[in-house]
C-alpha atoms as a PDB file:
ATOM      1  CA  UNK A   1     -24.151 -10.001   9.928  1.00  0.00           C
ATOM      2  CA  UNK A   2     -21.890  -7.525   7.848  1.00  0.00           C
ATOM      3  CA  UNK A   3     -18.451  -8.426   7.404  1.00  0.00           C
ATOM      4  CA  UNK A   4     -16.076  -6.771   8.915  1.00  0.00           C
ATOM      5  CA  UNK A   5     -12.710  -5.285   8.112  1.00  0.00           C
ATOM      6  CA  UNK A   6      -9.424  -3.218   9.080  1.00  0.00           C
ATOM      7  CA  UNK A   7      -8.222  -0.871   6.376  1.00  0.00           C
ATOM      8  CA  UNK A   8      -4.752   0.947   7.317  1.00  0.00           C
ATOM      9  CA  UNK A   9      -3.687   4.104   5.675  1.00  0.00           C
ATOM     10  CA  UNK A  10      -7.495   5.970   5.525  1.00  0.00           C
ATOM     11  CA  UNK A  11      -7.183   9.357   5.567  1.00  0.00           C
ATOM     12  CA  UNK A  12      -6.765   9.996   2.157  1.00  0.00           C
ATOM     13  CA  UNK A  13      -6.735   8.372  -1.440  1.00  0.00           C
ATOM     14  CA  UNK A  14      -6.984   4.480  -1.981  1.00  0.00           C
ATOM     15  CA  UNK A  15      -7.400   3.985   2.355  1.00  0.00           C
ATOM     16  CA  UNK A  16     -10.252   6.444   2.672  1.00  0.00           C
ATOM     17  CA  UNK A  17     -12.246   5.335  -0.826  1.00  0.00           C
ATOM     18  CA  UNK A  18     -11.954   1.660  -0.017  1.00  0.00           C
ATOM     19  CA  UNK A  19     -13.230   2.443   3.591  1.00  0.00           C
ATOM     20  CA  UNK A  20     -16.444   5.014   1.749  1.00  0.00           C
ATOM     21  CA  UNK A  21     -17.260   2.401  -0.787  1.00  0.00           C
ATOM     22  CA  UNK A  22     -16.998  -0.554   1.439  1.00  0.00           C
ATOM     23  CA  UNK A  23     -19.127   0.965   3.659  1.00  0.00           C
ATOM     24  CA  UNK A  24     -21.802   1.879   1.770  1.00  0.00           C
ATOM     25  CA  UNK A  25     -21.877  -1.406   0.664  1.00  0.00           C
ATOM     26  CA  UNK A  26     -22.503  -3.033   3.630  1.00  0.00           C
ATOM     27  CA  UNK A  27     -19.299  -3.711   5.458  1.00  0.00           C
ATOM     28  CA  UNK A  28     -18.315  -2.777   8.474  1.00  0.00           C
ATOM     29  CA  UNK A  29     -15.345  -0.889   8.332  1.00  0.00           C
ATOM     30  CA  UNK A  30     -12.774   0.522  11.192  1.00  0.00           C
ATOM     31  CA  UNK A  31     -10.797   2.881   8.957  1.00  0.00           C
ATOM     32  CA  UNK A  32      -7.660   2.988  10.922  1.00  0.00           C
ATOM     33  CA  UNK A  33      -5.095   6.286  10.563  1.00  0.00           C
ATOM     34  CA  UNK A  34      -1.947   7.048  12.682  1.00  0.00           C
ATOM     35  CA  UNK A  35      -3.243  11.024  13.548  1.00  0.00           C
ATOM     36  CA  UNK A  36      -5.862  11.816  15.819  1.00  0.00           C
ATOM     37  CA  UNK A  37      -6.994  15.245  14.052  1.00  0.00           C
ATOM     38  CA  UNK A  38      -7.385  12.464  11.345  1.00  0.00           C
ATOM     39  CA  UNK A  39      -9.630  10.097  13.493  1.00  0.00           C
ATOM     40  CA  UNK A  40     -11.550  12.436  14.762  1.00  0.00           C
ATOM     41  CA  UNK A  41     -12.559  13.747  10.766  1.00  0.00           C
ATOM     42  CA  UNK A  42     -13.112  10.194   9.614  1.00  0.00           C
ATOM     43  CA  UNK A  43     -15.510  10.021  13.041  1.00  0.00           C
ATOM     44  CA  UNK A  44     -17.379  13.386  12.056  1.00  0.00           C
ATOM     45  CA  UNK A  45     -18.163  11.754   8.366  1.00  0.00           C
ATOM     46  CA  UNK A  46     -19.322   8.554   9.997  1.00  0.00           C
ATOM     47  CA  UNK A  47     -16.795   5.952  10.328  1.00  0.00           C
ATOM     48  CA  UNK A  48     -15.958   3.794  13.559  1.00  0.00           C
ATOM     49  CA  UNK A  49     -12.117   4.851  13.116  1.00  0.00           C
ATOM     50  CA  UNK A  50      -9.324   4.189  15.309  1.00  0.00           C
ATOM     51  CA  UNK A  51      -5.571   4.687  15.753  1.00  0.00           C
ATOM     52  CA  UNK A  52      -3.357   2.318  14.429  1.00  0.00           C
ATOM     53  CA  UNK A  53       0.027   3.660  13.518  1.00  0.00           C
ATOM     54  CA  UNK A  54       1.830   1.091  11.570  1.00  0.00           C
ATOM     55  CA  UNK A  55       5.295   1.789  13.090  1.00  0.00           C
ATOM     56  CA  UNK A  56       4.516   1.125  16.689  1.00  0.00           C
ATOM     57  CA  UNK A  57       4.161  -1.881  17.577  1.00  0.00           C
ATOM     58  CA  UNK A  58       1.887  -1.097  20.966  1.00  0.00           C
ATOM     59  CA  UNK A  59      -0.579   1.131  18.724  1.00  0.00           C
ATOM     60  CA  UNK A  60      -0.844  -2.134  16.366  1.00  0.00           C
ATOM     61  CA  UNK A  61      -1.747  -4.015  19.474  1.00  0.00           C
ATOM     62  CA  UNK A  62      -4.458  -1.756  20.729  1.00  0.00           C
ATOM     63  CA  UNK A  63      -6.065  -0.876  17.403  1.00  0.00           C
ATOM     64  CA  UNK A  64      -6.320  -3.985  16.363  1.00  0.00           C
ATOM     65  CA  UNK A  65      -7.726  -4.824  19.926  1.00  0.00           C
ATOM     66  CA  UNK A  66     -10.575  -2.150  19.902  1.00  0.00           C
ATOM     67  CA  UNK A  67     -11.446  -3.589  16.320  1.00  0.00           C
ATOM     68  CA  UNK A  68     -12.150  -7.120  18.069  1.00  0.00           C
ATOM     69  CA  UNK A  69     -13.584  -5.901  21.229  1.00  0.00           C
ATOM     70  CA  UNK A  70     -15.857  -4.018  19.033  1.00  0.00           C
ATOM     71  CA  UNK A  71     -16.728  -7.296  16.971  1.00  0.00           C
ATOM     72  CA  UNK A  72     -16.926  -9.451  19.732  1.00  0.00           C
ATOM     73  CA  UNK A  73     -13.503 -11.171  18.636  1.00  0.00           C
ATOM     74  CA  UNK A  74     -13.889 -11.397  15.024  1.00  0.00           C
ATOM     75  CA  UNK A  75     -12.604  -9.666  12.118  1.00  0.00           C
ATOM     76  CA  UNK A  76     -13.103 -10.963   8.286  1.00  0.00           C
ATOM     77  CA  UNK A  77     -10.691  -9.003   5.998  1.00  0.00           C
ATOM     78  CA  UNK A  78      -7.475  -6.759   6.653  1.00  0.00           C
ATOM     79  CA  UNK A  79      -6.961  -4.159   4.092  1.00  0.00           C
ATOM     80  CA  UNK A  80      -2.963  -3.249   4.685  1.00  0.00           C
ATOM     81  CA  UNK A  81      -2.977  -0.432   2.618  1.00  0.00           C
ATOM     82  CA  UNK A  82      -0.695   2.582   4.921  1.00  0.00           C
ATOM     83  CA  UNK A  83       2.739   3.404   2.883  1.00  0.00           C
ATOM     84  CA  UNK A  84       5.062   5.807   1.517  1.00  0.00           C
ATOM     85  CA  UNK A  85       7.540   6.703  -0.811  1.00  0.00           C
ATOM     86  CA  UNK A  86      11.095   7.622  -0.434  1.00  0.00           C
ATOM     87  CA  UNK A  87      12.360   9.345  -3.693  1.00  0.00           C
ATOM     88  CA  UNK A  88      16.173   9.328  -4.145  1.00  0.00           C
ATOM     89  CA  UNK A  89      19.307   7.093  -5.826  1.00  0.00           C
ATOM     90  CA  UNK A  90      20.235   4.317  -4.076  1.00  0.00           C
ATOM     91  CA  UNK A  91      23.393   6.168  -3.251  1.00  0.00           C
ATOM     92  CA  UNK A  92      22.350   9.154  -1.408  1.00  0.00           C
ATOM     93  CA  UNK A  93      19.466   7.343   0.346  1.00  0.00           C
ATOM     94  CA  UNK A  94      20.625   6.147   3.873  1.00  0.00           C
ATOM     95  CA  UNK A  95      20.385   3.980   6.028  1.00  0.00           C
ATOM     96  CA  UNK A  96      17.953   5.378   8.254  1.00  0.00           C
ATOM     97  CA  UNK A  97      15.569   6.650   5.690  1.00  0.00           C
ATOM     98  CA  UNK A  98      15.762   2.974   4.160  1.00  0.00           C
ATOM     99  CA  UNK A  99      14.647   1.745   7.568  1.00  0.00           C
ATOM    100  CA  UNK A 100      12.015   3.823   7.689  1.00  0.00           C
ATOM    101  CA  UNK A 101      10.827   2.824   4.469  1.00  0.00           C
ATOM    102  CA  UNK A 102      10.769  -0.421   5.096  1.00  0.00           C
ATOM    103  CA  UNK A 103       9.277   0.240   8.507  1.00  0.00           C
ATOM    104  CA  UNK A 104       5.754   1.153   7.265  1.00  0.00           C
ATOM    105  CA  UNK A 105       5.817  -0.621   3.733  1.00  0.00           C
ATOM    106  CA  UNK A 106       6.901  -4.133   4.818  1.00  0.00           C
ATOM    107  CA  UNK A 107       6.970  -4.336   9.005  1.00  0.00           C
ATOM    108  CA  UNK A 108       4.263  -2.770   9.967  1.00  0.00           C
ATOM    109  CA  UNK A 109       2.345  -4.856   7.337  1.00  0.00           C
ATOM    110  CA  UNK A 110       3.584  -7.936   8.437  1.00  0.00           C
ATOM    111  CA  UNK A 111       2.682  -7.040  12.354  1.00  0.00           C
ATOM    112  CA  UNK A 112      -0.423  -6.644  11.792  1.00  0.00           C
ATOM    113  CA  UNK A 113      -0.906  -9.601   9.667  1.00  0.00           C
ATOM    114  CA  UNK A 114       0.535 -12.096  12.654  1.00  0.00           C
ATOM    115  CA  UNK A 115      -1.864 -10.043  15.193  1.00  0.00           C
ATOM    116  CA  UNK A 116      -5.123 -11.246  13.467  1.00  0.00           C
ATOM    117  CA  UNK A 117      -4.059 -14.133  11.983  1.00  0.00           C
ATOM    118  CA  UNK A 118      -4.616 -16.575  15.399  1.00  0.00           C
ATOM    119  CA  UNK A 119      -7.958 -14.845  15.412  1.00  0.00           C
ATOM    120  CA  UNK A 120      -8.831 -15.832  11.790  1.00  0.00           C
ATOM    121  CA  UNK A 121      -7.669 -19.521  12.023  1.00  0.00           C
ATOM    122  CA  UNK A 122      -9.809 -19.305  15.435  1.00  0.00           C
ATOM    123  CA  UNK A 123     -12.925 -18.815  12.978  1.00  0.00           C
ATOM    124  CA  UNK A 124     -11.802 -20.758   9.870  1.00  0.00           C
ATOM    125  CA  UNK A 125     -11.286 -17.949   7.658  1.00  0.00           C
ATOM    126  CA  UNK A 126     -10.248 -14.550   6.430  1.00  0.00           C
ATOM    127  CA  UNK A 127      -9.000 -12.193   3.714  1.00  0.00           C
ATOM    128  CA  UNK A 128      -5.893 -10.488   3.622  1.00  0.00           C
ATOM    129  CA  UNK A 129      -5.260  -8.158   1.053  1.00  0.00           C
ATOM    130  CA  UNK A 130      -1.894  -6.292   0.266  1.00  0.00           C
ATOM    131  CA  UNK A 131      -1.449  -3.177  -1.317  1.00  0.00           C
ATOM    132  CA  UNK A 132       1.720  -3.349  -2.922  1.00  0.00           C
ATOM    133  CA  UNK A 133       2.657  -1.694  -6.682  1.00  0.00           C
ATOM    134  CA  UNK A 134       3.762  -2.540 -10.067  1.00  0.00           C
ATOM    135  CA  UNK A 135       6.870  -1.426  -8.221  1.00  0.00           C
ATOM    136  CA  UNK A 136       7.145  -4.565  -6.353  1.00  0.00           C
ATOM    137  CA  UNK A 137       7.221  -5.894  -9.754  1.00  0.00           C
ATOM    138  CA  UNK A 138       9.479  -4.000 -12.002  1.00  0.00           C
ATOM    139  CA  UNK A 139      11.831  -0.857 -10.755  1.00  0.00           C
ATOM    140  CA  UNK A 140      11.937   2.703 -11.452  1.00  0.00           C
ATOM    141  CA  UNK A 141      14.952   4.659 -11.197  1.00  0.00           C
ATOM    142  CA  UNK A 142      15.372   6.942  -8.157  1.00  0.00           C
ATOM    143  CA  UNK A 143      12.803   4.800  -6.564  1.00  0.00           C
ATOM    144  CA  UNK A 144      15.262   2.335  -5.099  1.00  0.00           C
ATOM    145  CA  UNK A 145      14.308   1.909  -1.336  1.00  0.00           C
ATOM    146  CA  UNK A 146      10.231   2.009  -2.205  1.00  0.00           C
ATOM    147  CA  UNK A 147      10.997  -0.228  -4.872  1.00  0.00           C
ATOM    148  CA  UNK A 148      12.660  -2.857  -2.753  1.00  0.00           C
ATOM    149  CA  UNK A 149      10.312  -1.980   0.069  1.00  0.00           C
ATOM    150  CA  UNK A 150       7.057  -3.536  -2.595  1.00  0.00           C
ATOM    151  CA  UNK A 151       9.753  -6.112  -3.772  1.00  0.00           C
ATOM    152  CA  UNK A 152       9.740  -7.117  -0.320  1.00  0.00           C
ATOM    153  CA  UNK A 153       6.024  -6.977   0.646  1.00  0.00           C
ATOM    154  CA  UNK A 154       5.662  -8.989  -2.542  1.00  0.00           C
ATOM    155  CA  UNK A 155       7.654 -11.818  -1.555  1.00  0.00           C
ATOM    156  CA  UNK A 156       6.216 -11.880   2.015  1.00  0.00           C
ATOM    157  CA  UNK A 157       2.566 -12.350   0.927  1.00  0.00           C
ATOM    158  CA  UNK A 158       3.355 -14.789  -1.594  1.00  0.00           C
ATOM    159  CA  UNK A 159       4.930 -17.178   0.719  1.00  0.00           C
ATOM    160  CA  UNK A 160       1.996 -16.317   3.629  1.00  0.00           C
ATOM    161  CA  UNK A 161      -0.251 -17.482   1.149  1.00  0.00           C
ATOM    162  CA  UNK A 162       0.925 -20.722   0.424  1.00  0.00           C
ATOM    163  CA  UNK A 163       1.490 -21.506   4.562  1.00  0.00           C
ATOM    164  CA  UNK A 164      -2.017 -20.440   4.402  1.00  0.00           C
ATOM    165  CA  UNK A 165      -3.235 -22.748   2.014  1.00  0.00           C
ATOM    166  CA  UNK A 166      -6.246 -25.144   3.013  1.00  0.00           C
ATOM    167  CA  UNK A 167      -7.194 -22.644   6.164  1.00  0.00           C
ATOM    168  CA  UNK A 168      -9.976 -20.916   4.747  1.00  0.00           C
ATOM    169  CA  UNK A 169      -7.682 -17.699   5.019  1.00  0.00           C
ATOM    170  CA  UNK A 170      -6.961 -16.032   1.629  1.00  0.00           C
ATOM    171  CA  UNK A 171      -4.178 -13.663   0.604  1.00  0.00           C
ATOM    172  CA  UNK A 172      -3.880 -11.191  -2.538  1.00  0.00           C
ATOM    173  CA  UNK A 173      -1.863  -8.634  -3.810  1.00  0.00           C
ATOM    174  CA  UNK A 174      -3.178  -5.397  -5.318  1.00  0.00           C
ATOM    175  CA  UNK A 175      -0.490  -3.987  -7.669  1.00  0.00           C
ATOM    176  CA  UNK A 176      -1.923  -0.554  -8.938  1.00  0.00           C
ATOM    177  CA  UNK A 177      -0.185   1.942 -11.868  1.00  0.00           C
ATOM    178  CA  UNK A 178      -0.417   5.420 -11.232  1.00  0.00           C
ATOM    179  CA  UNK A 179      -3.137   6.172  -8.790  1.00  0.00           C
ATOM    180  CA  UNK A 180      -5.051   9.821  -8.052  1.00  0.00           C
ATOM    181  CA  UNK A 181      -3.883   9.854  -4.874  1.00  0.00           C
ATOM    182  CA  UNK A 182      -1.076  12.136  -2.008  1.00  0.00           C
ATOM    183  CA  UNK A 183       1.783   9.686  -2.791  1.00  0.00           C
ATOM    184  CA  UNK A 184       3.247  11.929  -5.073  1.00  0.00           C
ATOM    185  CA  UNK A 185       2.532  15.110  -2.489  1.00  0.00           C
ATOM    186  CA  UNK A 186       3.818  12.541   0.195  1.00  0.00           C
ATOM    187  CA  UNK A 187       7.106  11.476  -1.387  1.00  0.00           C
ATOM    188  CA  UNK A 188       7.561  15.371  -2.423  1.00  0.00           C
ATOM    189  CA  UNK A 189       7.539  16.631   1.461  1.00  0.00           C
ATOM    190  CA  UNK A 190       9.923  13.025   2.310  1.00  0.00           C
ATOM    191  CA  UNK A 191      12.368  14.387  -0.191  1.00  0.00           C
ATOM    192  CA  UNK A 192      12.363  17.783   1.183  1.00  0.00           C
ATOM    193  CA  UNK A 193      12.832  16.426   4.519  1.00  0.00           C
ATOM    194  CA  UNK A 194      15.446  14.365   3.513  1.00  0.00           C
ATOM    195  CA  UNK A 195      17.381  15.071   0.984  1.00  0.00           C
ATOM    196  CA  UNK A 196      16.789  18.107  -0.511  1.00  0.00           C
ATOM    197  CA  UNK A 197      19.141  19.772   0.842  1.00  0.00           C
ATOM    198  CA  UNK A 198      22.005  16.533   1.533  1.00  0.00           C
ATOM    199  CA  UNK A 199      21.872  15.287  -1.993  1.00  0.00           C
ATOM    200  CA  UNK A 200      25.209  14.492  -3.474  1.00  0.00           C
ATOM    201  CA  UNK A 201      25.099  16.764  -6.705  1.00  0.00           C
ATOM    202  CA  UNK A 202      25.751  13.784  -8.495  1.00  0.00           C
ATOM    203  CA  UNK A 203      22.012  13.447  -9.269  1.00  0.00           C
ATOM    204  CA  UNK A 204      21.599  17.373  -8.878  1.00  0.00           C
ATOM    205  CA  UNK A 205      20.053  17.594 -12.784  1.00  0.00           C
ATOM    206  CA  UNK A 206      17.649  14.372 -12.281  1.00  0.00           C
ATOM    207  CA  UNK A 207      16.303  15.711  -9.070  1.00  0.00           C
ATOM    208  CA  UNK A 208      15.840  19.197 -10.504  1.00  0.00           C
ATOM    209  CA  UNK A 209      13.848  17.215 -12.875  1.00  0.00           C
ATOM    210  CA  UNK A 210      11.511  15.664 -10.410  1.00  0.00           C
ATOM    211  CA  UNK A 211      10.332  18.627  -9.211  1.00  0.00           C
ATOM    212  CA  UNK A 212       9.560  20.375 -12.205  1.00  0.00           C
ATOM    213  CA  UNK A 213       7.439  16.277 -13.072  1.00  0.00           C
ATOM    214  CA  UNK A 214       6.665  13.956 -10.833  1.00  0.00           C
ATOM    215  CA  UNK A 215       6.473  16.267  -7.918  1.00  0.00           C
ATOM    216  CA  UNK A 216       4.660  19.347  -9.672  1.00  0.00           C
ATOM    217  CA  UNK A 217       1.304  19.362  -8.384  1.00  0.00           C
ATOM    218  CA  UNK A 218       0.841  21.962 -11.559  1.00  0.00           C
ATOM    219  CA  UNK A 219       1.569  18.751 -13.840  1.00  0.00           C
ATOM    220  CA  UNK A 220      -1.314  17.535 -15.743  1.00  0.00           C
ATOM    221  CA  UNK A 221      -3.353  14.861 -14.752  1.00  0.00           C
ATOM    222  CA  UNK A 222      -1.442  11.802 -16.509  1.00  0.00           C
ATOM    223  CA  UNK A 223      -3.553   9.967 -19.173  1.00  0.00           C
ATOM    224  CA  UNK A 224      -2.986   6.792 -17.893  1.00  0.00           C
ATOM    225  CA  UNK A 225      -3.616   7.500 -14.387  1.00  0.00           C
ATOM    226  CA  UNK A 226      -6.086   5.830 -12.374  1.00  0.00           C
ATOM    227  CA  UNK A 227      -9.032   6.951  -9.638  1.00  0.00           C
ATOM    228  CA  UNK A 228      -8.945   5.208  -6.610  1.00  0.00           C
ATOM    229  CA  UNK A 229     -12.075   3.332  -7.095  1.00  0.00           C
ATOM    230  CA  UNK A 230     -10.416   1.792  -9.842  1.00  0.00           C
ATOM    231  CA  UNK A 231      -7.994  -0.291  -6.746  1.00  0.00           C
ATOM    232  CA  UNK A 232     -10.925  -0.421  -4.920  1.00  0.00           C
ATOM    233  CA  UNK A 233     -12.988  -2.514  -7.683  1.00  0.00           C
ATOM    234  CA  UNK A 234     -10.290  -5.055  -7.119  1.00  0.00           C
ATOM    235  CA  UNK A 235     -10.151  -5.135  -3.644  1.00  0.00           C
ATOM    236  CA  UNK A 236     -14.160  -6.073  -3.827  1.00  0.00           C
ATOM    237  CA  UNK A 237     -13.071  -9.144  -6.205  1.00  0.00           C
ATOM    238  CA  UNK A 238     -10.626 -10.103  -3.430  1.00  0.00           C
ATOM    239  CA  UNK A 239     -13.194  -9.765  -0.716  1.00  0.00           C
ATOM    240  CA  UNK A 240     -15.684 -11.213  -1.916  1.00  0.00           C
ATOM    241  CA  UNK A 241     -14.860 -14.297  -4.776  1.00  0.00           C
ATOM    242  CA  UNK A 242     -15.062 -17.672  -3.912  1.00  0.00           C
ATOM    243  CA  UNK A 243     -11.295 -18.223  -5.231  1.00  0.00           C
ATOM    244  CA  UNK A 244      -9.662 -14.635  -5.323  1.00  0.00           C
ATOM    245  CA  UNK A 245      -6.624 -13.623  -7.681  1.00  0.00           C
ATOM    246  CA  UNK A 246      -3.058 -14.019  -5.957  1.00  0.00           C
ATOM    247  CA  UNK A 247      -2.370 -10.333  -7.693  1.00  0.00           C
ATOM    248  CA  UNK A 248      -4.696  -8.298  -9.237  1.00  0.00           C
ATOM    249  CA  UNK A 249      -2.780  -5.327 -11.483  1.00  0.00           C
ATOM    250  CA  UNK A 250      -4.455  -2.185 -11.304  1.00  0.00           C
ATOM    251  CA  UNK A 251      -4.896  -0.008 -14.607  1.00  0.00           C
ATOM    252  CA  UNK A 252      -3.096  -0.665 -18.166  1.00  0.00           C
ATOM    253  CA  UNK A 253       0.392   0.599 -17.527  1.00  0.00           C
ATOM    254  CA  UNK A 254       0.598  -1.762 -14.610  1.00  0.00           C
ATOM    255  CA  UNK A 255      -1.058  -5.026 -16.690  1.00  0.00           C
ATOM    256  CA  UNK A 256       1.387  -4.001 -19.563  1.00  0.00           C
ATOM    257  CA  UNK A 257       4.947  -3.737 -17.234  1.00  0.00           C
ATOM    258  CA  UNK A 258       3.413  -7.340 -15.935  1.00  0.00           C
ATOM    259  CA  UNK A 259       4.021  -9.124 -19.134  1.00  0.00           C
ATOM    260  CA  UNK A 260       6.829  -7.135 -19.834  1.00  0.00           C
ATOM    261  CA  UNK A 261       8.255  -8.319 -16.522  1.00  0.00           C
ATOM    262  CA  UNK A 262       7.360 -12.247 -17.708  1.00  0.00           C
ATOM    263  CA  UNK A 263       8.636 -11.644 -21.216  1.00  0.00           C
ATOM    264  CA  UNK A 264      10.889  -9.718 -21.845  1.00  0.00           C
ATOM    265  CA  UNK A 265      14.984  -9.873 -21.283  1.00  0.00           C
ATOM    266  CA  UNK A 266      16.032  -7.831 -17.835  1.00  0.00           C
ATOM    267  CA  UNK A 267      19.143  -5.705 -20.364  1.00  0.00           C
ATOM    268  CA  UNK A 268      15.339  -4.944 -22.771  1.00  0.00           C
ATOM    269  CA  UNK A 269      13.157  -4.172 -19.682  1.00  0.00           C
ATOM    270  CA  UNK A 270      16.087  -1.899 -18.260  1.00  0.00           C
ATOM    271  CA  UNK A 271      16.186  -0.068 -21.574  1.00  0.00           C
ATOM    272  CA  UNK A 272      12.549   0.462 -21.042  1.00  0.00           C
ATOM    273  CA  UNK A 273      11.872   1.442 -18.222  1.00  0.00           C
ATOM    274  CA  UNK A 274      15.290   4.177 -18.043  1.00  0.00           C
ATOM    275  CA  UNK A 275      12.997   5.641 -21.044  1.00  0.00           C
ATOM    276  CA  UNK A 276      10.173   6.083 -19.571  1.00  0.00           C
ATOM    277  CA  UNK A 277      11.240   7.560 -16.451  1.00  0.00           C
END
């Protein structure tokens, strides 16, 4: 019987590789996205997609219930891979957009995870597999809420992991670098929806900045950058080894802040990573 599993986040980048590779490798995948125009592509190409919109609580329910109904009540691996990023200081981000960060990166993560764990200790085990960032490890600058947001998720999954211990129910963490992917495009409309236009002109020159970088979509490809597949390679280690990693860190820049992060003084690592940005 294939093995089964729920990827969030699929219609574009590391969601919709890991559900194309997966299932061409045998798996059988329900590639779960929160549009229907989205759904209905993902159907067209060949996948058993369904709607499961991370920030409602009901859609949760029922996607994950269609998933089980489909398996006959069992489901082998969750994938929580559906996020965003909210650029901005930490002083002209508010409230509301910090919620909603937090919303999709950590809540809606950690729903999903108590909706299919009773049906994984039912059967005697399961993977769940996080897709955080090296962000949940070290910070960036204008980064704050996503930051915290993968800080969060971080902390979470390391303490489900040890309740889980001795279950037969695994939990990793997949911490990629820069990733090919719409995060950037993504965060670039969320700024322009949010505070473009309500910034405090404190950070007027930095922002200015950002859209002439990080946000360019006429920027060259960064050398370090990774493909999807690259995350993807990892997530197949955590699917399928007998004892998978706790984290697995995606491409060099993430392996290198890593050991920074273990080794080096936070006033050193500050002076770092202000540098690089």
């Amino acid at each position: 019987m294939n093995k089964s599993i729920l990827i969030t986040g699929c219609s574009s980048g590391i969601g919709y590789t890991a559900a194309k590779m997966l299932k061409e490798r045998g798996y059988r995948v329900f590639a779960a996205v929160r549009k229907p125009a989205d759904m209905e592509r993902l159907k067209q190409e060949g996948f058993e997609s369904l709607l499961l919109d991370v920030n409602d609580t009901a859609s949760i329910k029922q996607g994950i219930s269609q998933a089980l109904a489909l398996t006959g009540g069992t489901l082998d691996a969750v994938f929580n891979n559906a996020g965003f990023l909210q650029a901005g200081a930490v002083e002209d981000v508010t409230r509301a957009m910090d919620e909603a960060q937090f919303a999709t990166n950590v809540f809606g993560a950690m729903e999903v995870v108590r909706n299919v764990l009773p049906v994984m200790r039912k059967q005697g085990h399961g993977r769940i597999i996080q897709n955080s960032s090296i962000l949940g490890v070290v910070a960036i600058t204008m980064c704050g809420s996503y930051n915290a947001s993968k800080f969060a998720l971080e902390g979470y999954s390391d303490t489900l992991r040890q309740e889980l211990r001795g279950t037969g129910i695994h939990v990793s963490i997949i911490c990629p670098g820069p990733i090919e992917s719409a995060l950037r495009e993504n965060a670039h409309q969320q700024f322009e929806k949010t505070l473009a236009k309500e910034q405090t002109g404190i950070h007027k020159a930095v922002y200015e900045k950002m859209k002439k970088t990080y946000f360019n979509p006429q920027q060259p490809k960064q050398r370090l950058q990774q493909s999807p597949e690259t995350v993807v390679k990892k997530l197949i280690h955590a699917l399928e080894s007998k004892r998978p990693k706790a984290h697995y860190y995606v491409g060099f820049p993430a392996q290198l802040f890593a050991v920074f992060r273990r080794l080096l003084p936070d006033c050193m690592l500050d002076w770092v990573l202000v540098k690089l940005r």
